[in-house]
C-alpha atoms as a PDB file:
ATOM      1  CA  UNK A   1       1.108  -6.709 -11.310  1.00  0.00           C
ATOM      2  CA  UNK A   2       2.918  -3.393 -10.138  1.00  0.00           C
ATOM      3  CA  UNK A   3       6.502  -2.669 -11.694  1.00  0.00           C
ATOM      4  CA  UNK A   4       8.820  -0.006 -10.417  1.00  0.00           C
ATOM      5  CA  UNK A   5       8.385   3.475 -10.950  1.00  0.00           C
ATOM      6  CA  UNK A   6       4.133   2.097 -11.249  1.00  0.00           C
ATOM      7  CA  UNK A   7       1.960   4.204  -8.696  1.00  0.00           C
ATOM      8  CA  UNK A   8      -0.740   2.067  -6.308  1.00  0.00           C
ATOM      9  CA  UNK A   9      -3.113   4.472  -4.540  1.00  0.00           C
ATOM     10  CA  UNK A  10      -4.814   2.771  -1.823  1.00  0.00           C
ATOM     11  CA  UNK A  11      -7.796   4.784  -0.039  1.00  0.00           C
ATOM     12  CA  UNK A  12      -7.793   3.110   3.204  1.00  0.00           C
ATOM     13  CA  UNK A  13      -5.197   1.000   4.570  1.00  0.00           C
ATOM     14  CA  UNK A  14      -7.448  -2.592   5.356  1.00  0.00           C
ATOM     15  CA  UNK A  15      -8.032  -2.593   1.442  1.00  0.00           C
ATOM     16  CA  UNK A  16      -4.534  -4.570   1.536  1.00  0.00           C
ATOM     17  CA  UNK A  17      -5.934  -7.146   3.816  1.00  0.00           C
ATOM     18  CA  UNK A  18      -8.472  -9.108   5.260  1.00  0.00           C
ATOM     19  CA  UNK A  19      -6.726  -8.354   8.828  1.00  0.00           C
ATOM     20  CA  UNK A  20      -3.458  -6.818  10.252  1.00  0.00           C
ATOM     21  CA  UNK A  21      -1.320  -9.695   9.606  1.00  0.00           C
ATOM     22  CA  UNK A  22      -2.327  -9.463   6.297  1.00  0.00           C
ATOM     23  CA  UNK A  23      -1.587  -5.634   5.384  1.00  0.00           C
ATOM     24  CA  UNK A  24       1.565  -5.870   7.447  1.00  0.00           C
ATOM     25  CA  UNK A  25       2.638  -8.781   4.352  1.00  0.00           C
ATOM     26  CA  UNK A  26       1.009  -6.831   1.795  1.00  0.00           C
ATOM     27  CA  UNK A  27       3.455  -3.675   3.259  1.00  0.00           C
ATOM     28  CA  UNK A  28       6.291  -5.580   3.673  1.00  0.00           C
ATOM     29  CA  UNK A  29       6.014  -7.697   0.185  1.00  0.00           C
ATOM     30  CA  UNK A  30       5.748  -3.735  -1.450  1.00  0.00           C
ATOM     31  CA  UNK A  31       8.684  -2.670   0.220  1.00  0.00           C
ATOM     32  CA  UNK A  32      10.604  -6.282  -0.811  1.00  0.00           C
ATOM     33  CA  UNK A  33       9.688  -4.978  -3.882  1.00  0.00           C
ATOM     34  CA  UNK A  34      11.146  -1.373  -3.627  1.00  0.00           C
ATOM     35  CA  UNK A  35       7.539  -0.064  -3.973  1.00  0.00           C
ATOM     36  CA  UNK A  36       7.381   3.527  -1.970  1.00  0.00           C
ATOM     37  CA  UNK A  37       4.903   4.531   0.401  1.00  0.00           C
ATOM     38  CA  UNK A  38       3.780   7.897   1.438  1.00  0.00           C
ATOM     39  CA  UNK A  39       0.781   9.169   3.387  1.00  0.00           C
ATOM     40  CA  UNK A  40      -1.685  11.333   1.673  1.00  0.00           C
ATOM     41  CA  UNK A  41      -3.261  14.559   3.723  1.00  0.00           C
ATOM     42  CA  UNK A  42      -5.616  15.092   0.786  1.00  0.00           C
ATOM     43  CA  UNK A  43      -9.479  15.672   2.006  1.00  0.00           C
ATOM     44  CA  UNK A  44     -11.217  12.415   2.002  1.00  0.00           C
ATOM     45  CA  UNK A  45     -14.506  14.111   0.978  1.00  0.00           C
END
């Protein structure tokens, strides 16, 4: 369960769902849930 203000790092965007449809209601369920997203330029080495 994430609460506000809690941090989820996810690697690779299809982690959040078995197909599009699926990370596009994972995204929009975070954002429902004030949840903030940012893009990481980190190496992925």
């Amino acid at each position: 369960m994430l609460w506000r203000g809690d941090v989820l790092v996810v690697r690779w965007v299809d982690r959040l769902g078995r197909n599009y449809q699926d990370v596009i209601d994972t995204s929009g369920d975070f954002m429902r849930r004030a949840a903030l997203a940012t893009k990481s330029f980190a190496s992925s080495c």
